[in-house]
N, C-alpha and C. Protein backbone atom coordinates (compact mmCIF):
# COMPACT_ATOMS: atom_id res chain seq x y z
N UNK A 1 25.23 26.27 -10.37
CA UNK A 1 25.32 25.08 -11.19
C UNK A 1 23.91 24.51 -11.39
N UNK A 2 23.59 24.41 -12.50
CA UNK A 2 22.22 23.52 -12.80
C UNK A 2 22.18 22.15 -12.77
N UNK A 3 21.26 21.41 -12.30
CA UNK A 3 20.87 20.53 -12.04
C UNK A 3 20.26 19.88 -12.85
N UNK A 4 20.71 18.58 -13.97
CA UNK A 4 19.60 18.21 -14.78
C UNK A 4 18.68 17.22 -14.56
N UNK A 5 18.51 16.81 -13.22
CA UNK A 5 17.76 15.98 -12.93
C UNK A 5 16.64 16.20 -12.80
N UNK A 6 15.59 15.42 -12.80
CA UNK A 6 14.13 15.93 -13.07
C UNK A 6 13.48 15.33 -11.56
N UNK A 7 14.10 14.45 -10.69
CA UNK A 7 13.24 14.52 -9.76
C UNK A 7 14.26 14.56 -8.46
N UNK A 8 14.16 15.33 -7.77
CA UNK A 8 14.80 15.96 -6.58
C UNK A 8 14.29 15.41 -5.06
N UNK A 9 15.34 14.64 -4.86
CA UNK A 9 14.88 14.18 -3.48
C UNK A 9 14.15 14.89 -2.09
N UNK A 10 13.43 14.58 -1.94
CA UNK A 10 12.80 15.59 -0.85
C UNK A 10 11.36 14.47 -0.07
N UNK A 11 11.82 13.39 1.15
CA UNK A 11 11.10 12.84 1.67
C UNK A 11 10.01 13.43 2.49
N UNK A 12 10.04 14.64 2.72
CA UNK A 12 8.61 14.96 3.56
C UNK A 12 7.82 15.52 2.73
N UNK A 13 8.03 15.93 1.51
CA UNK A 13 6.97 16.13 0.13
C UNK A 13 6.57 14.72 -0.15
N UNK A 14 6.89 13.78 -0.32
CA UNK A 14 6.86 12.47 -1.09
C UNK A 14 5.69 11.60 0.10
N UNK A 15 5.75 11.85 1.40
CA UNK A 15 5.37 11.48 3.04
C UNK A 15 4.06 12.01 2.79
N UNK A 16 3.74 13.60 2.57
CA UNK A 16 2.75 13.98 2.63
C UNK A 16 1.96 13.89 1.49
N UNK A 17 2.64 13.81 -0.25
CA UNK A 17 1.61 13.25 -0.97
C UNK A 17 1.02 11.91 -0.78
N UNK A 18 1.97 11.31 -0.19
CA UNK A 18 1.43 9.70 0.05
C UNK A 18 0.09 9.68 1.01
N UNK A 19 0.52 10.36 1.94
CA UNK A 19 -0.99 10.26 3.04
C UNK A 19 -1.90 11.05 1.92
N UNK A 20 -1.84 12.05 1.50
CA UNK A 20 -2.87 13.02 0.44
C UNK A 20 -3.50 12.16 -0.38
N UNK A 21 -2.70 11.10 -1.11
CA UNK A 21 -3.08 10.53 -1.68
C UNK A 21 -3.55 9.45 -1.45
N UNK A 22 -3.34 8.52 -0.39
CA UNK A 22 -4.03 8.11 0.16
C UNK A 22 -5.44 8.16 1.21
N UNK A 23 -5.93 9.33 1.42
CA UNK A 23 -7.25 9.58 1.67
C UNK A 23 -7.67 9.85 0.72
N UNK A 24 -7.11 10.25 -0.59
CA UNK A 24 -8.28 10.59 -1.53
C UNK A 24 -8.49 9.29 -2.13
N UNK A 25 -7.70 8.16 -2.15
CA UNK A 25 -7.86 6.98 -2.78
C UNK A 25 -8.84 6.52 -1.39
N UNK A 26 -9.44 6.77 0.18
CA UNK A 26 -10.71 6.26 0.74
C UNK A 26 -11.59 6.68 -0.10
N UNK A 27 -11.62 8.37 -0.78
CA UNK A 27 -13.07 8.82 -0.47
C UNK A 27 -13.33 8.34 -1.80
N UNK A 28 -12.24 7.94 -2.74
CA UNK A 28 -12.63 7.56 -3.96
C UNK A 28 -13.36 6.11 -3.61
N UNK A 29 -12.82 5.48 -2.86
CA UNK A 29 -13.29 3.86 -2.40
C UNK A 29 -14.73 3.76 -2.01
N UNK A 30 -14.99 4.92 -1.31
CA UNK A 30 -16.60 5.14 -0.49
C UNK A 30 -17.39 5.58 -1.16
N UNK A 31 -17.05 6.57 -1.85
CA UNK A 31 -18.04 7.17 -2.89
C UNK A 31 -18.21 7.16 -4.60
N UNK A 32 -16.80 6.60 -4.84
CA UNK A 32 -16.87 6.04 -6.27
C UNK A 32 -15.93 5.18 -7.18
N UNK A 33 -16.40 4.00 -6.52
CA UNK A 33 -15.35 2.48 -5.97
C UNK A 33 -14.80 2.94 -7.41
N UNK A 34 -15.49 2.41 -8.63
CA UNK A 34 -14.82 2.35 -10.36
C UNK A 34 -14.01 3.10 -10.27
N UNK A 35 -13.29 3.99 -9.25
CA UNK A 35 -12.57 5.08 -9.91
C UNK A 35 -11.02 5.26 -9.23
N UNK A 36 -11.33 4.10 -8.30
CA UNK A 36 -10.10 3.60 -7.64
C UNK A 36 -9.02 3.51 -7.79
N UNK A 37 -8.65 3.23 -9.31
CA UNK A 37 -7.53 3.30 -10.18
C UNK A 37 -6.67 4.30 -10.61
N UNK A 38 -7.93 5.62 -10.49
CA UNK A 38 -7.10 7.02 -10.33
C UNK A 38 -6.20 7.31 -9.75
N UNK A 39 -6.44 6.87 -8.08
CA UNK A 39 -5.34 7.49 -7.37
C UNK A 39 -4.26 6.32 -7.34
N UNK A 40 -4.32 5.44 -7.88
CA UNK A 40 -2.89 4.58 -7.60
C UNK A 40 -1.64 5.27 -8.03
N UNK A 41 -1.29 5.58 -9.34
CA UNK A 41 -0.26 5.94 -9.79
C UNK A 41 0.26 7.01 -8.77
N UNK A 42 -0.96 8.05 -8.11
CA UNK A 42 -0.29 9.13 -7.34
C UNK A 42 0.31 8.52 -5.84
N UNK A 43 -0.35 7.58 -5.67
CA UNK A 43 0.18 6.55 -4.29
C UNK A 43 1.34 5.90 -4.49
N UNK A 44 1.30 5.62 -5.51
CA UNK A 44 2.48 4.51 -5.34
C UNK A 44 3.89 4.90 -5.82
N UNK A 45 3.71 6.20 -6.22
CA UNK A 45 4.82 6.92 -6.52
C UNK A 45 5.55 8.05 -5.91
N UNK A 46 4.01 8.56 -5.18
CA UNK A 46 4.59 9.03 -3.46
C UNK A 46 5.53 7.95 -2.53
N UNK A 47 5.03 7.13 -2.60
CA UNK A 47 5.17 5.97 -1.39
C UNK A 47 7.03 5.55 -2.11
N UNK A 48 7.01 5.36 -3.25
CA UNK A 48 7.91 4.70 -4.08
C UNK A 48 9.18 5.91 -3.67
N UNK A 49 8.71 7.55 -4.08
CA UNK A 49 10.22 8.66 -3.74
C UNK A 49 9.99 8.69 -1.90
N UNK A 50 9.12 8.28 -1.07
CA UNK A 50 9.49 8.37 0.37
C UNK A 50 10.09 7.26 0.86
N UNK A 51 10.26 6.33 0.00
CA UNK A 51 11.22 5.09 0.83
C UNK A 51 12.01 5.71 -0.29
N UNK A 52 12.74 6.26 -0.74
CA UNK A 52 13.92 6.91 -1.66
C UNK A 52 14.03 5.68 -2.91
N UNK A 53 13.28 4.93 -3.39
CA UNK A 53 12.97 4.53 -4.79
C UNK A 53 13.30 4.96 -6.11
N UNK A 54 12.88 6.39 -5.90
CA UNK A 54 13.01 6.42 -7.04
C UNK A 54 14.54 7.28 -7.81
């Protein structure tokens, strides 16, 4: 049976982009503050499917 959903629950993928993405949002902080904004969307949408959000 196919599945048409496009995003598939799976909290220890969602756990580990969040930390991933959250060190890359330090080194972005330390070494190239303006650019800080990059990694939000990938943070907060990790963070958002590991508390089951989304």
């Amino acid at each position: 049976m196919k599945k048409n959903e496009e995003y598939v629950k799976n909290p220890g993928r969602d756990w580990l982009m969040f930390i991933i993405s959250t060190i890359g949002m330090f080194a972005l902080l330390i070494w190239l503050p303006e650019w800080i904004w990059v990694a939000w969307p990938f943070q907060f949408t990790a963070l958002a499917g590991a508390l089951g959000r989304l």
